[in-house]
Protein backbone atom coordinates (compact mmCIF):
# COMPACT_ATOMS: atom_id res chain seq x y z
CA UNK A 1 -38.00 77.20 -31.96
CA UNK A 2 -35.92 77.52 -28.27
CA UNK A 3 -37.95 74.77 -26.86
CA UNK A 4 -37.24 72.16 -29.91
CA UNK A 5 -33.96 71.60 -29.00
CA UNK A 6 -34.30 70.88 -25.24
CA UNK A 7 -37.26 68.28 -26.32
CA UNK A 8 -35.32 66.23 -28.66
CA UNK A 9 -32.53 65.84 -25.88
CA UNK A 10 -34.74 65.01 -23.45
CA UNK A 11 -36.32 62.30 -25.94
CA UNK A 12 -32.62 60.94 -26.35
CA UNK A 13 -32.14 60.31 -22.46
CA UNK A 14 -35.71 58.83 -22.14
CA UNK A 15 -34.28 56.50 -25.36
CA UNK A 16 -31.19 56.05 -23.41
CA UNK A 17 -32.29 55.05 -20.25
CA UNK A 18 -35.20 52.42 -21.54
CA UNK A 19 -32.21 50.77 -23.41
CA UNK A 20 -30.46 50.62 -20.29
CA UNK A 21 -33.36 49.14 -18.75
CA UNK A 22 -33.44 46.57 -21.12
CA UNK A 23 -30.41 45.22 -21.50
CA UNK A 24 -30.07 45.08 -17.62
CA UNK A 25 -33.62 43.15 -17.35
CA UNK A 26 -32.28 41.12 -20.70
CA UNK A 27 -29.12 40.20 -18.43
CA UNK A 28 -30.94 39.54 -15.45
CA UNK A 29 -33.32 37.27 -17.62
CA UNK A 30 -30.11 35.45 -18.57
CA UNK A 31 -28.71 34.95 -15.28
CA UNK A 32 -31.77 33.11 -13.68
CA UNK A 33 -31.89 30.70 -16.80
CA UNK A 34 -28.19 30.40 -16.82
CA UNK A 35 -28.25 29.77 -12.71
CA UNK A 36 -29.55 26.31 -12.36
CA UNK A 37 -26.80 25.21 -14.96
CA UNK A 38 -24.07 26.91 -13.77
CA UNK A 39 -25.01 24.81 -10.22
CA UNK A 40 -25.50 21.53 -11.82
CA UNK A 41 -21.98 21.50 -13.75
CA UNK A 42 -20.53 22.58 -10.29
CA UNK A 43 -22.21 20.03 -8.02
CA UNK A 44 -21.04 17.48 -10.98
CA UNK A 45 -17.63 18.72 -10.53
CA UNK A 46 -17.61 18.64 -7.30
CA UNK A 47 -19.27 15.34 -7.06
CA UNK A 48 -16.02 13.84 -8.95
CA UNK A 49 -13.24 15.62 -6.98
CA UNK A 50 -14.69 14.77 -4.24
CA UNK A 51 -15.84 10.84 -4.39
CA UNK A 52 -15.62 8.76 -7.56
CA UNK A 53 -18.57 6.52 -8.16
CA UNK A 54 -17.85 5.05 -11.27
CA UNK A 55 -14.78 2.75 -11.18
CA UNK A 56 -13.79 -0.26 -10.44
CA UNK A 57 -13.77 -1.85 -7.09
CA UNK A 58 -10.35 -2.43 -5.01
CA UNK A 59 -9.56 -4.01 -2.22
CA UNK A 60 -6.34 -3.70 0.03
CA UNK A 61 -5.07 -4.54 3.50
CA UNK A 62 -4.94 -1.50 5.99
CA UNK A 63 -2.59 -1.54 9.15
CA UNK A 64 -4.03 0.93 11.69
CA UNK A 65 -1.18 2.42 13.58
CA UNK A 66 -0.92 5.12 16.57
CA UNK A 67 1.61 7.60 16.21
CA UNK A 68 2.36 8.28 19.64
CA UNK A 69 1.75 5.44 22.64
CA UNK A 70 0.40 1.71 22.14
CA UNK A 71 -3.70 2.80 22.06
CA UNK A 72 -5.07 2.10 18.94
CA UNK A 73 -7.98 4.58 18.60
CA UNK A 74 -11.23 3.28 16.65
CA UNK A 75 -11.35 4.10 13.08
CA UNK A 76 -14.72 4.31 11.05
CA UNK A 77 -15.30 3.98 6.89
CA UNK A 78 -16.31 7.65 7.57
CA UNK A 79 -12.75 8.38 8.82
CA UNK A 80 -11.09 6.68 5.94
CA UNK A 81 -10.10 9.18 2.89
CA UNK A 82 -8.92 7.60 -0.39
CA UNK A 83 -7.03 9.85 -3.33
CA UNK A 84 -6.09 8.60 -6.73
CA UNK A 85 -3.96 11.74 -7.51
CA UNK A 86 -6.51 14.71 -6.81
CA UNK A 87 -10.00 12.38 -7.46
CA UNK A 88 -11.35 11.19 -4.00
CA UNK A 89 -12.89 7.67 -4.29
CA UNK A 90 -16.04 6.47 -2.87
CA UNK A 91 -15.33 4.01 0.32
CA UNK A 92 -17.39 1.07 0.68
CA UNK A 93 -16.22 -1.10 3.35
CA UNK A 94 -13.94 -0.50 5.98
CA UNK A 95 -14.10 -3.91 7.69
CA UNK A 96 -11.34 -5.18 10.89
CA UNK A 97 -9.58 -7.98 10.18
CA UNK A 98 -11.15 -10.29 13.04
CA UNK A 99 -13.88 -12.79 13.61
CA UNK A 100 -15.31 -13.91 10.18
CA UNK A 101 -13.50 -11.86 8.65
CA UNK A 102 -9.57 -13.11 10.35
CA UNK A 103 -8.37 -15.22 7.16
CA UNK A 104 -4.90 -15.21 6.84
CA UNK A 105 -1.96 -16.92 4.43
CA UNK A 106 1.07 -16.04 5.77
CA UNK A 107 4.47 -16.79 4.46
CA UNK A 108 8.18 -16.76 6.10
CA UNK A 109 10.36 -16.37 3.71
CA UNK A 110 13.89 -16.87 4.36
CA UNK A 111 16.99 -16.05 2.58
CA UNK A 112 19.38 -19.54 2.08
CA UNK A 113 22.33 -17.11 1.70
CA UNK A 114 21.82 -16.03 5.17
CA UNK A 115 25.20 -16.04 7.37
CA UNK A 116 25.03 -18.85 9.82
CA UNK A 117 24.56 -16.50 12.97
CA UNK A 118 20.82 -16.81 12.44
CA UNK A 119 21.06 -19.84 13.86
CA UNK A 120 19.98 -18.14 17.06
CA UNK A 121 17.07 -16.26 16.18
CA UNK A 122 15.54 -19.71 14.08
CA UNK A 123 14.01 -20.41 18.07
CA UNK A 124 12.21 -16.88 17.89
CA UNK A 125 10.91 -17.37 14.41
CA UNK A 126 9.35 -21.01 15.08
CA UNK A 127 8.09 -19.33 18.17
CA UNK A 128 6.21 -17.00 16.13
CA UNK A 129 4.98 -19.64 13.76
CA UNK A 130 3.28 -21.62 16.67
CA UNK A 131 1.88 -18.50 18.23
CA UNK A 132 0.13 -17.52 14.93
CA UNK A 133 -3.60 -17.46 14.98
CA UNK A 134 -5.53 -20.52 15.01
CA UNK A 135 -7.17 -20.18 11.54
CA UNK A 136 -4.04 -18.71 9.91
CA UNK A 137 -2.26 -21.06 7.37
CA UNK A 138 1.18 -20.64 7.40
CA UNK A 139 4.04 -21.14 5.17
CA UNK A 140 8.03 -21.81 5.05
CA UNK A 141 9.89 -20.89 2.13
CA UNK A 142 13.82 -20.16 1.39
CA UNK A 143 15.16 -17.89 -1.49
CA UNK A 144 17.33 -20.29 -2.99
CA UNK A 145 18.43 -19.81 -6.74
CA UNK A 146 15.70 -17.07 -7.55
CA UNK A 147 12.93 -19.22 -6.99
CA UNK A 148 10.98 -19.46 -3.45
CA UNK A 149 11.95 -23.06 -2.53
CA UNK A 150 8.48 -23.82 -0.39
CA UNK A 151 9.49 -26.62 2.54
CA UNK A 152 5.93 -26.41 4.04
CA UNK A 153 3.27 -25.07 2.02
CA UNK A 154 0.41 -23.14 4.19
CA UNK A 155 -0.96 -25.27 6.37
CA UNK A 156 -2.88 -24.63 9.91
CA UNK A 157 -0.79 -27.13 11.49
CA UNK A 158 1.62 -24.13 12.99
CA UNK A 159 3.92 -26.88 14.89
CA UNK A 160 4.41 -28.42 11.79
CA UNK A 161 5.10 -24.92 9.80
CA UNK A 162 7.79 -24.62 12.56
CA UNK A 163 9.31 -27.62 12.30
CA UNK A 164 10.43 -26.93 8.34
CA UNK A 165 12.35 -24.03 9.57
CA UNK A 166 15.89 -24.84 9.27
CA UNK A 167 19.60 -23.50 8.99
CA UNK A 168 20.00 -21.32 5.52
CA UNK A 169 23.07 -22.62 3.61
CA UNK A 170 24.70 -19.50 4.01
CA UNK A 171 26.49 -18.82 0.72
CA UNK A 172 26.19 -16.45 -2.10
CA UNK A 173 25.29 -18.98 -4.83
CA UNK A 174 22.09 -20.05 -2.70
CA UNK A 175 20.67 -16.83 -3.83
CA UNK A 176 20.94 -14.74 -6.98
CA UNK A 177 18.71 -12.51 -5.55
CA UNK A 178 15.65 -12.29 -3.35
CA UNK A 179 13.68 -10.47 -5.54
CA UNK A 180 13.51 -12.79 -7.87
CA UNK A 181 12.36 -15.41 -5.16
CA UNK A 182 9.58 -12.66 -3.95
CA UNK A 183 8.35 -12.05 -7.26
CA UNK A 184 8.37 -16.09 -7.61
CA UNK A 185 6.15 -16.84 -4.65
CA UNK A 186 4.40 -13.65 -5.89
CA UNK A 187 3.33 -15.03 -9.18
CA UNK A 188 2.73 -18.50 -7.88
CA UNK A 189 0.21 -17.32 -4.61
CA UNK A 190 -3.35 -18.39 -5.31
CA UNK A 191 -5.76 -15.49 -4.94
CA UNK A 192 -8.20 -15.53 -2.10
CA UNK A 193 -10.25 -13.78 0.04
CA UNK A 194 -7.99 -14.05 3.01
CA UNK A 195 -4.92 -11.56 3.79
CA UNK A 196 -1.60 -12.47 1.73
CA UNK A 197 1.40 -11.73 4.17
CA UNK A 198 5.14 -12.30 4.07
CA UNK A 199 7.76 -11.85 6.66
CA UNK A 200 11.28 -12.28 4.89
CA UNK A 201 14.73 -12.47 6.46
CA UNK A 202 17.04 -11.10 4.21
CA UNK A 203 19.66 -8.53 3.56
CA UNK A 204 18.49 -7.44 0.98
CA UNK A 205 22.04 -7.64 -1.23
CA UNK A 206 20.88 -8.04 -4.82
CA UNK A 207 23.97 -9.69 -6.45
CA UNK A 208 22.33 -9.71 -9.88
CA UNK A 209 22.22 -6.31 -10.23
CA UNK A 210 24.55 -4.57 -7.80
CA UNK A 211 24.52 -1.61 -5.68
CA UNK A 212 24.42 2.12 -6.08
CA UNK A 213 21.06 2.65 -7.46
CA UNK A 214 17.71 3.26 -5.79
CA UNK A 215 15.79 2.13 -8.82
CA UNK A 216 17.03 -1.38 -8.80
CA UNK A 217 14.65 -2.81 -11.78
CA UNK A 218 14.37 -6.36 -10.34
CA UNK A 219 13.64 -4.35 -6.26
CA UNK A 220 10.77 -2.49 -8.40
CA UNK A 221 9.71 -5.39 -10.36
CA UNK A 222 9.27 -7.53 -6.82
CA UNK A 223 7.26 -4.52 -5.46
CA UNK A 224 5.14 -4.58 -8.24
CA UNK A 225 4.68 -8.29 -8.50
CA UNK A 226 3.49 -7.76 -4.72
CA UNK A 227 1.19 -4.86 -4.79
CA UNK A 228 -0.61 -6.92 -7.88
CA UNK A 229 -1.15 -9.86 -5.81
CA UNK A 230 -2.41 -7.38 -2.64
CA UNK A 231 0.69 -8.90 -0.69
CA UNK A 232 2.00 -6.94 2.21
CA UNK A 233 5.79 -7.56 2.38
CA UNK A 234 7.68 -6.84 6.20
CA UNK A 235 11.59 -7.90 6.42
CA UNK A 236 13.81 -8.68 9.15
CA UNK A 237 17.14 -7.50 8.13
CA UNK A 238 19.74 -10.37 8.30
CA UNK A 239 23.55 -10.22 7.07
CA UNK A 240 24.30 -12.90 4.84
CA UNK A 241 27.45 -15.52 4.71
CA UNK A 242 30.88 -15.23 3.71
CA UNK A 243 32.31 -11.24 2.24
CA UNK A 244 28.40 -9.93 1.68
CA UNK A 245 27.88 -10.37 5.80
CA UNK A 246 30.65 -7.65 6.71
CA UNK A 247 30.68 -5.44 3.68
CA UNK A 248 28.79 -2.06 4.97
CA UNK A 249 28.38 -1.07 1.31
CA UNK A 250 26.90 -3.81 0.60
CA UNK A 251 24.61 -4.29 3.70
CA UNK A 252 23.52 -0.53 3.55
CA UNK A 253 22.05 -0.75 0.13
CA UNK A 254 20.46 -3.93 1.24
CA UNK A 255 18.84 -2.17 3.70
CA UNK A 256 17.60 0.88 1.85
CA UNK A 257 16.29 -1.86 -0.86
CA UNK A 258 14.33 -3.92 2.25
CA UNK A 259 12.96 -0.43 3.94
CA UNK A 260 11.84 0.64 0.03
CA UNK A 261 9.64 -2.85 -0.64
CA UNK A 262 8.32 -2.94 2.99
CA UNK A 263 7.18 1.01 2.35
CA UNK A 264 5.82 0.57 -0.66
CA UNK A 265 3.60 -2.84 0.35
CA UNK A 266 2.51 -1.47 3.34
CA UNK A 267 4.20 -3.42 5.75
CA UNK A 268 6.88 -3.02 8.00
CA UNK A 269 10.99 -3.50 8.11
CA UNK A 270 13.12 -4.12 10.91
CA UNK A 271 16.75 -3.68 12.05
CA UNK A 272 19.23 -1.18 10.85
CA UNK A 273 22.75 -2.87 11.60
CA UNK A 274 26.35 -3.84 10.11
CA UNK A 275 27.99 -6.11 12.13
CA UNK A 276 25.91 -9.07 12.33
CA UNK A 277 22.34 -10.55 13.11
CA UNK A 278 20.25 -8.68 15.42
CA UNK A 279 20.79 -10.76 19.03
CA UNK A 280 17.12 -11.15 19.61
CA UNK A 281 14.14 -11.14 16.75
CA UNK A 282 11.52 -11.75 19.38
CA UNK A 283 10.59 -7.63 19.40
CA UNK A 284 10.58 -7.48 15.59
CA UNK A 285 8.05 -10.76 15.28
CA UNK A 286 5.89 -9.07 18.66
CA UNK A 287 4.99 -5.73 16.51
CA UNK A 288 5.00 -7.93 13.49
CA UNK A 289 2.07 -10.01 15.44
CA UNK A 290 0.42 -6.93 17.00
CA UNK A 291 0.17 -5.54 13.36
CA UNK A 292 -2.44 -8.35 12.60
CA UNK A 293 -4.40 -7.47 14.98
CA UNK A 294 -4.77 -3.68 13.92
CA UNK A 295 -5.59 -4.72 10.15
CA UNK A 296 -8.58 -3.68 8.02
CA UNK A 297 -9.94 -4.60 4.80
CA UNK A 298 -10.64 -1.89 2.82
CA UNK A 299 -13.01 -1.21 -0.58
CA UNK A 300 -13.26 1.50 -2.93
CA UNK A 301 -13.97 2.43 -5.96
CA UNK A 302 -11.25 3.38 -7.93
CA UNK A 303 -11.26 5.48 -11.13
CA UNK A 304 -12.92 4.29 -14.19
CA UNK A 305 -9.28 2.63 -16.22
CA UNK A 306 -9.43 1.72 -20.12
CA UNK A 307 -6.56 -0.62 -19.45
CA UNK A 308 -6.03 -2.65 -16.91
CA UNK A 309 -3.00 -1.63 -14.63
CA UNK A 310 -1.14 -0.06 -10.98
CA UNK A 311 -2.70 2.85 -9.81
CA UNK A 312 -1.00 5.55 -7.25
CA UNK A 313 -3.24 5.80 -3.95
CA UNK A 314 -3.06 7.95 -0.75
CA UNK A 315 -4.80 7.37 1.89
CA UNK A 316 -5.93 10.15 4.45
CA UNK A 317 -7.62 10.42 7.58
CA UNK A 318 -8.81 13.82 10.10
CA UNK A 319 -8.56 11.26 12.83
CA UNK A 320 -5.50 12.84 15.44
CA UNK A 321 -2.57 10.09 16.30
CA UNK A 322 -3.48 7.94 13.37
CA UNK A 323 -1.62 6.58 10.72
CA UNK A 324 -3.09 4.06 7.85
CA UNK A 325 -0.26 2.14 6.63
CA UNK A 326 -1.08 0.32 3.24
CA UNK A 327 0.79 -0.12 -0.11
CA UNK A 328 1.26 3.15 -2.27
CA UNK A 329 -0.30 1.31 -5.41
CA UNK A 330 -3.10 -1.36 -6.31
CA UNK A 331 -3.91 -3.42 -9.23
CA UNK A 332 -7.62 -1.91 -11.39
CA UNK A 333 -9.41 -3.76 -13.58
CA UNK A 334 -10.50 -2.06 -16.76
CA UNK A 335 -13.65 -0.45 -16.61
CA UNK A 336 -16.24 -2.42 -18.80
């Protein structure tokens, strides 16, 4: 009768621990089947924040520039990161702007409101029109009335391109603004394989809409019009004629609105001044010629769209001294 209690408690621990058994060999049953799934949805996961496959493919003009001396250090595809918000996209090509691969259409566009002081800079900017390289076509174009008046359409005949360069008219009503005249030549630009460049002297004024506001509408729209077409935009900053030329209000929103569209296109603005033209344009149009010879023509496959539109991009490399200028947006197809 003593030994009947002891015997059914041992019976309950024996019960106790097999259940424990169980479940634990149940669970670890579980976790082998579960294992290979639980790796597959993370190597899919991984697979899309790290390089989209699926998309669309972009191309855009890359300026390679050092960030400290004149050596321009060689950059690979493998070197070249590209982010559409957190999703890493696949690079395909990575390819230098040279040899077969050198085409070029490259407009000056300059603003007919321009003050008449830029009569001595017009040597340095035919200059740079003849020096241009052999197989690039080059264009002349003025801003005049919102439209970009074209007095030699791209040609390879450089001495001619130079010869159409002439004095701007140098008054307000030559110009209601050169935005409008960007996103003209913008619109009208044939697409092509080759580079689409413009160098535009301007100050950037927009009478249309004023000053005061970083969001001009008709700045962004130009911006826009440009990044659709792939067109890198660079300015030369150039006071216009009569009250607009001396007016530092006027000139320093000019400015900011030039610096903004050259950011944003990926190319380059120069001269930060009040008081006139800048005496000599011949450093601006050097670095503006050394930048075509750092340029690449990148691919990748950007995110699968339903709608065809502008998409944010970053681009990112581990190289050291390295920057990769490009515009901050590109045009994507919708997916099909």
């Amino acid at each position: 009768m003593d030994d009947e209690p002891v015997n059914r408690n041992l019976d309950s621990q024996e019960v106790y621990m097999q259940t424990l058994t169980l479940r634990y060999r149940l669970g670890l049953m579980a976790l082998v089947l579960m294992t290979p799934m639980l790796v597959i949805g993370h190597g899919t996961a991984f697979a899309q924040s790290s390089a989209n496959t699926n998309g669309a493919p972009v191309r855009m003009i890359v300026t390679v520039e050092a960030k400290k001396g004149s050596e321009m250090p060689a950059v690979t595809r493998e070197d070249v990161i590209v982010y559409e918000g957190k999703t890493r996209d696949q690079v395909t090509d990575w390819i230098p702007a040279q040899g077969d691969h050198a085409g070029l259409e490259f407009f000056v566009l300059i603003d007919d409101s321009a003050g008449f002081g830029l009569d001595t800079q017009l040597r340095d900017i035919k200059s740079f029109i003849s020096t241009m390289p052999a197989s690039a076509k080059v264009g002349v174009a003025y801003m005049q009335n919102g439209v970009a008046k074209i007095e030699q359409d791209l040609t390879t005949d450089h001495d001619l391109a130079a010869k159409a360069v002439r004095l701007p008219l140098g008054y307000l009503g030559a110009n209601s603004s050169p935005y409008f005249s960007l996103s003209d030549l913008a619109k009208r630009w044939q697409p092509g394989d080759s580079r689409h460049e413009v160098l535009m002297v301007s100050n950037g004024v927009d009478p249309y809409y004023g000053s005061g506001d970083a969001q001009d509408p008709y700045v962004d729209a130009a911006i826009e019009d440009s990044q659709r077409a792939g067109i890198v935009v660079s300015a030369i900053y150039a006071p216009g004629g009569g009250h607009f030329g001396h007016s530092r209000w006027l000139n320093y929103w000019g400015q900011i609105y030039l610096s903004k569209l050259t950011e944003e296109t990926g190319g380059e603005g120069y001269y930060i001044g009040f008081t006139g033209p800048a005496p000599d344009f011949s450093p601006f149009l050097k670095d503006a010629a050394e930048r075509l010879n750092h340029q690449y023509l990148l691919t990748f496959i950007a995110k699968p769209q339903k709608k065809s539109g502008m998409q944010s991009v970053k681009l990112r490399t581990e190289l050291h001294n390295v920057d990769l200028v490009s515009a901050d947006r590109v045009y994507v197809p919708a997916s099909e």
